[in-house]
Structures are given as structure tokens and as C-alpha cells.
C-alpha atoms as a PDB file:
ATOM      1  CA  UNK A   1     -44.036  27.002 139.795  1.00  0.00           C
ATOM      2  CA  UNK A   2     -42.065  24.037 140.089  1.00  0.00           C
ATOM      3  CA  UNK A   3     -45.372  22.112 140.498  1.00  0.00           C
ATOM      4  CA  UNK A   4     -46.775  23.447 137.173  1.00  0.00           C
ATOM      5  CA  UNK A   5     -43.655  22.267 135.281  1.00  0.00           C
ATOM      6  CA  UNK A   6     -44.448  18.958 136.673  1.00  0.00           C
ATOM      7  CA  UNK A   7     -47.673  18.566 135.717  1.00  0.00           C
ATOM      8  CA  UNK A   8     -48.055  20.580 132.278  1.00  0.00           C
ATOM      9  CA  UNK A   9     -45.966  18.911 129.877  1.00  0.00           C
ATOM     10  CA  UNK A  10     -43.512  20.452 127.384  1.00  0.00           C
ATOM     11  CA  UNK A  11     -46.743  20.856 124.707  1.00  0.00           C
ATOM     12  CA  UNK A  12     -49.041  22.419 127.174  1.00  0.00           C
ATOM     13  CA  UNK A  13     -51.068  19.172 128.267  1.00  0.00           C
ATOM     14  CA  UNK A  14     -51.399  18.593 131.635  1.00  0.00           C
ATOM     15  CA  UNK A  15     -50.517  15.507 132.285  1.00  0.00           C
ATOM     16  CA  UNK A  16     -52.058  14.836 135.738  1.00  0.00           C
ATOM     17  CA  UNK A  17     -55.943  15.252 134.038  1.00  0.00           C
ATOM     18  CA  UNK A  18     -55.059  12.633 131.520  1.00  0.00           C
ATOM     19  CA  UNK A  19     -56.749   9.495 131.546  1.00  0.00           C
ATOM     20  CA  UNK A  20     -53.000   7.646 131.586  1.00  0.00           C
ATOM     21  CA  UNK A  21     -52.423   9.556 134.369  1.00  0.00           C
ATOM     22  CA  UNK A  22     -50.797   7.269 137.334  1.00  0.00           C
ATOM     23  CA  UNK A  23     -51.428   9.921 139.448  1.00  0.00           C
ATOM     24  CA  UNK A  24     -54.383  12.258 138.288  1.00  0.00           C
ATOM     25  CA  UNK A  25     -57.772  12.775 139.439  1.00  0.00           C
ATOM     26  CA  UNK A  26     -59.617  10.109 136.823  1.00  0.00           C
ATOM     27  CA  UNK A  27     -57.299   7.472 138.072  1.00  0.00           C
ATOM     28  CA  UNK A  28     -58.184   7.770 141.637  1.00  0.00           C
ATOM     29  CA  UNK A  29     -61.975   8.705 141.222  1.00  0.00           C
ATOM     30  CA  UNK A  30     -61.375   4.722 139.542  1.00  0.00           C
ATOM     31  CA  UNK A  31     -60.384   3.684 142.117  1.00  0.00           C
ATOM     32  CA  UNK A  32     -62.691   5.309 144.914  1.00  0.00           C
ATOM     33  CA  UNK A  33     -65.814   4.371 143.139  1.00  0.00           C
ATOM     34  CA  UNK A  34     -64.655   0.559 142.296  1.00  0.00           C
ATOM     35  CA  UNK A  35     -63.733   0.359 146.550  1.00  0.00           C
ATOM     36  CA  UNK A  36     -67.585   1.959 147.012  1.00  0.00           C
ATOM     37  CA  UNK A  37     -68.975  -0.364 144.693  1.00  0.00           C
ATOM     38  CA  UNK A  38     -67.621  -3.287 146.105  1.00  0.00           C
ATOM     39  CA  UNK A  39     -70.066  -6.426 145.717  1.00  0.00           C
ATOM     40  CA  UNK A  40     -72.522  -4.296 143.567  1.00  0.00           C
ATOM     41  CA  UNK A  41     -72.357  -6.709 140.618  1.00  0.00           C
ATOM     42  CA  UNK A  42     -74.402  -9.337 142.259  1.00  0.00           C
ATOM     43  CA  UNK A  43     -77.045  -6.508 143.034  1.00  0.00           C
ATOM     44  CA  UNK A  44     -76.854  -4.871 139.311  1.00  0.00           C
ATOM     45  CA  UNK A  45     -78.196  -8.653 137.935  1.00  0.00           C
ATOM     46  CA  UNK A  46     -81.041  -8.679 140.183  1.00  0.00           C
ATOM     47  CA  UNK A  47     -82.117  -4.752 139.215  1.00  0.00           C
ATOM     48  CA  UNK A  48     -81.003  -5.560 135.654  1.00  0.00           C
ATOM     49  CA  UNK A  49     -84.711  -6.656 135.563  1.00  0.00           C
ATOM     50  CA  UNK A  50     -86.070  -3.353 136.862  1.00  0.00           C
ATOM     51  CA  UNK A  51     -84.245  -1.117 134.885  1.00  0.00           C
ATOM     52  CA  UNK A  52     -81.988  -2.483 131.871  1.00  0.00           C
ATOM     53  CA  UNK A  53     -79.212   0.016 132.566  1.00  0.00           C
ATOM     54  CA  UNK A  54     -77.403  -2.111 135.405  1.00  0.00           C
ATOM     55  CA  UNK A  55     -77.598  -5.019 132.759  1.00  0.00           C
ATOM     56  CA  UNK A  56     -74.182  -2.925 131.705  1.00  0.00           C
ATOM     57  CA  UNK A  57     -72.641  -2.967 134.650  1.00  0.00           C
ATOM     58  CA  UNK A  58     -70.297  -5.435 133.786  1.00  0.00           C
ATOM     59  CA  UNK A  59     -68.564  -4.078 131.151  1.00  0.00           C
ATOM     60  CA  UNK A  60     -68.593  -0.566 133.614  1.00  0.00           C
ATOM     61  CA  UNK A  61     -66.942  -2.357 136.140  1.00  0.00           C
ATOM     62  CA  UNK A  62     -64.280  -3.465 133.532  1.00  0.00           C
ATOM     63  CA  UNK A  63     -64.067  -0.049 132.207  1.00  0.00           C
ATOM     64  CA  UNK A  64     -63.301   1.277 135.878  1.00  0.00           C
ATOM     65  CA  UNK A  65     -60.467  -1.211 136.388  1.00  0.00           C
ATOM     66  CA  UNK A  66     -58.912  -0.064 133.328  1.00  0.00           C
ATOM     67  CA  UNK A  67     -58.901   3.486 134.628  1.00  0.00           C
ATOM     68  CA  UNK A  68     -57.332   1.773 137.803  1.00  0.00           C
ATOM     69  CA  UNK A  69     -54.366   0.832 135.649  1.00  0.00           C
ATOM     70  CA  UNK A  70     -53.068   4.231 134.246  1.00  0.00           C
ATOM     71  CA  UNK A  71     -49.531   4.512 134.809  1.00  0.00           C
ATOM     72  CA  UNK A  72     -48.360   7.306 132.789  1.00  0.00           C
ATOM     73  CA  UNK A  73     -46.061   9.286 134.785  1.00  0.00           C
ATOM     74  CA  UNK A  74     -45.821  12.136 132.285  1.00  0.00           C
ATOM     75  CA  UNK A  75     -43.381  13.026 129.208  1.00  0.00           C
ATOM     76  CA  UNK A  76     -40.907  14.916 131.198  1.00  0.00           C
ATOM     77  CA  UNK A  77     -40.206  12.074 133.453  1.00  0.00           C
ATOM     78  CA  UNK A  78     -39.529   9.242 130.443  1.00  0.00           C
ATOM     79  CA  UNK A  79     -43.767   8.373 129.578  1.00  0.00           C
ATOM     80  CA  UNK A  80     -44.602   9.285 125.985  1.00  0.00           C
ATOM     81  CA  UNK A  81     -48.263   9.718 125.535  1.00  0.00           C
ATOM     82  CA  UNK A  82     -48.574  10.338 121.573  1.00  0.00           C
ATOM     83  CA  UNK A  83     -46.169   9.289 119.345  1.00  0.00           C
ATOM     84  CA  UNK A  84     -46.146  12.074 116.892  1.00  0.00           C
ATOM     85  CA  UNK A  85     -44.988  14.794 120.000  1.00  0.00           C
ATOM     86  CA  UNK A  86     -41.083  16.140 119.806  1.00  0.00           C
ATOM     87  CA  UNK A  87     -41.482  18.164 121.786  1.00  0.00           C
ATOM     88  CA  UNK A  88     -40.834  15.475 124.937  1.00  0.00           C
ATOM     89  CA  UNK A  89     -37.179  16.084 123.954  1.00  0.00           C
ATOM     90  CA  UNK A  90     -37.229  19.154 121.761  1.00  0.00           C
ATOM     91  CA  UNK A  91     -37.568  21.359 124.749  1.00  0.00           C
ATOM     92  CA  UNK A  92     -34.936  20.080 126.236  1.00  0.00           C
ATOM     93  CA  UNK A  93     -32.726  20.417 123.370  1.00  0.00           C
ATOM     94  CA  UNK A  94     -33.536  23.762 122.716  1.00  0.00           C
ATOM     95  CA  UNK A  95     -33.403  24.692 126.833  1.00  0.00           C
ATOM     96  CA  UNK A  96     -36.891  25.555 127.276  1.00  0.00           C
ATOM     97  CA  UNK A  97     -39.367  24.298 129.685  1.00  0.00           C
ATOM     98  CA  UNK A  98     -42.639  25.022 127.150  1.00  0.00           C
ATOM     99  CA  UNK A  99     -43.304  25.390 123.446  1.00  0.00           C
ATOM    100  CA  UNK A 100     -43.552  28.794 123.423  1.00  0.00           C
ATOM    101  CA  UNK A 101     -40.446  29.870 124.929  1.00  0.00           C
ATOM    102  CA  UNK A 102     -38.660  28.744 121.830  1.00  0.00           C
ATOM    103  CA  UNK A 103     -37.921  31.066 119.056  1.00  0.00           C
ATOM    104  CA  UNK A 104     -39.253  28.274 116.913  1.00  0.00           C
ATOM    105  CA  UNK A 105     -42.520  28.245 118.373  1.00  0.00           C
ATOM    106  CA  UNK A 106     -44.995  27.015 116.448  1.00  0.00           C
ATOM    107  CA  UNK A 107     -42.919  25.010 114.561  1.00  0.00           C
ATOM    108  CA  UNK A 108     -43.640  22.170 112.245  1.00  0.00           C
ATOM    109  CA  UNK A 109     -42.163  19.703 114.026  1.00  0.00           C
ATOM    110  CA  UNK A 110     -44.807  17.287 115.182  1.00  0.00           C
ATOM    111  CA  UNK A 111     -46.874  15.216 114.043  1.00  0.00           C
ATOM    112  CA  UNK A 112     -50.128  15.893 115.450  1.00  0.00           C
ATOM    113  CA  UNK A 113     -53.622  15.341 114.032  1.00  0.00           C
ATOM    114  CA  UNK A 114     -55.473  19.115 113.432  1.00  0.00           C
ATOM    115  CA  UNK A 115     -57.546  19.117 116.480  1.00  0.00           C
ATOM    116  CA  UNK A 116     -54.227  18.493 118.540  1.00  0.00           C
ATOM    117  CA  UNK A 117     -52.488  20.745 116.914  1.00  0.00           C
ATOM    118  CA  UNK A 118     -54.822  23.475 117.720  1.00  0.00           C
ATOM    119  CA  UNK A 119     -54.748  22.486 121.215  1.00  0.00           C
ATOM    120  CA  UNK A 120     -51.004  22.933 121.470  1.00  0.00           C
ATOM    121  CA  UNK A 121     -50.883  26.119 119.789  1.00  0.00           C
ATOM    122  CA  UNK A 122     -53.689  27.444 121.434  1.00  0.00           C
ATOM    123  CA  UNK A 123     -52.480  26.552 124.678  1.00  0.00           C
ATOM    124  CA  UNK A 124     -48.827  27.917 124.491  1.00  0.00           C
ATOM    125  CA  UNK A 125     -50.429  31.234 122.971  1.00  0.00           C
ATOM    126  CA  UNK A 126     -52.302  31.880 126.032  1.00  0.00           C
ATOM    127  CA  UNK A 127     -49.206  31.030 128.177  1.00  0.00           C
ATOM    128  CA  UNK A 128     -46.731  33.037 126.120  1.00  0.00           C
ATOM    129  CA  UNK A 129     -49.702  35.997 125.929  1.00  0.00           C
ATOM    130  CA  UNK A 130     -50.959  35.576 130.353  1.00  0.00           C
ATOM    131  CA  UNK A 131     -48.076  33.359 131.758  1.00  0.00           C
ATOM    132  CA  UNK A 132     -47.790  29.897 133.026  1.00  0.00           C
ATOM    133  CA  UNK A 133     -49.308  30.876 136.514  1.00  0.00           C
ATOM    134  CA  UNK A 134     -52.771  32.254 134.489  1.00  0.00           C
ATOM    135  CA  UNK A 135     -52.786  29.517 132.018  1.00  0.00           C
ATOM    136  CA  UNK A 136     -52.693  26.394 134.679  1.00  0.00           C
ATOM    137  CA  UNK A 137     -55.125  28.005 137.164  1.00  0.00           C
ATOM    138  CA  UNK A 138     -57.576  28.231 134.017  1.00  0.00           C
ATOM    139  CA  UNK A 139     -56.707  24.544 132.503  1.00  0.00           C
ATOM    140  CA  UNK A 140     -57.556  23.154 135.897  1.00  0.00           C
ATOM    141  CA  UNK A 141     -61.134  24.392 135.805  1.00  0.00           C
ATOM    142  CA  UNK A 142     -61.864  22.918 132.207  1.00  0.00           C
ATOM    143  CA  UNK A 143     -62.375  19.434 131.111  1.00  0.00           C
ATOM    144  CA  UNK A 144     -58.942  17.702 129.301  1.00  0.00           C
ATOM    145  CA  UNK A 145     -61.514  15.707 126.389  1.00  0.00           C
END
């Protein structure tokens, strides 16, 4: 369990499938495919010709370094991902590890846009209605975006 704490954040997220993620599965994927493609670029000009698609590689490449960068370790251990969240610190204030175990659950206290703000109900709904266990080994399977 201690694990799950870890890695879902206060909100619900988990914070090892974001994209900020210094240690999630996008950031190293980054990395494993810019190692593999080592020395490509010079190729992807010469089949540019052939098929226009590797004209992009370039600005694929950069987009893979970025990736390479993330280092977000997570809101419970000091990272902030979105600006509008309380509940980084309101869970601790309140002695809860998650949203829903708080008798103010759902609250009006962030500042999320709608589609967030679903999320994070949505998400702490199922956990409060099938547990923590249920709710991360079904959050694993599905895309974060």
C-alpha cells in the first residue's frame, strides 16, 4: 500500500504516468527510444525524400529530449504539478492520505478547470466506493491524457 501512496497523489493522479514524471514510464520510454535512435537524424534527411514524414524528425527528436527532462518527483514529496490543487497540503492538514477520506470531500477548494475537476471527483468516488487497492490496479491499465 505504501507504494500506492507514493505514486497516487493526494487528488487521485498518479503521478508516476505523468509526463513530468522523473521517474514514470513516458520518461524512460524517452529515453530508451532516443539511446535506439542514436545517429538516425543523418538517415531521416536522406529518407526525408522518400517519404516526407522523417522530414519531422527533427523537431521529434527535440520533443523526445524534452520528455528526457521530466523531473517531477510528485506533490507529496515537495513537486507541484498544477497550481490551482490544495489538496498537496490540504490532506495533510486535515490527516488524510486522499480526497475522499475527508469529511469535506468534494469540497470547493481548488481551483481546477471542469474536465479536472471531474477527474478528481471521479477518481476519489471510485476509491472511497472499491478502495485504493481496486482503484490503482484499474488506473494503471488506462491512459493518464
Amino acid at each position: 500500500m505504501k507504494s500506492h501512496i507514493e505514486e497516487l497523489a493526494p487528488c487521485g493522479l498518479n503521478c508516476r504516468t505523468c509526463v513530468r514524471s522523473s521517474s514514470g514510464p513516458i520518461k524512460e520510454s524517452a529515453e530508451s527510444l532516443l539511446k535506439h535512435l542514436e545517429g538516425f537524424s543523418s538517415f531521416a534527411e536522406k529518407f526525408s525524400g522518400v517519404n516526407p514524414v522523417y522530414a519531422n524528425y527533427r523537431a521529434f527528436e527535440d520533443f523526445l529530449t524534452h520528455l528526457t527532462k521530466a523531473d517531477c518527483k510528485g506533490c507529496r514529496n515537495g513537486s507541484e504539478c498544477f497550481a490551482g490543487c490544495s489538496a498537496k497540503n490540504c490532506h495533510k492538514e486535515n490527516n488524510v492520505s486522499y480526497c475522499f477520506q475527508c469529511s469535506e470531500f468534494p469540497c470547493s477548494k481548488n481551483s481546477f478547470p471542469p474536465a479536472l475537476e471531474e477527474k478528481w471527483k471521479n477518481n476519489n468516488f471510485f476509491m472511497k466506493d472499491n478502495g485504493i487497492q481496486a482503484f490503482y490496479e484499474k488506473q494503471v491499465k488506462e491512459p493518464r491524457y
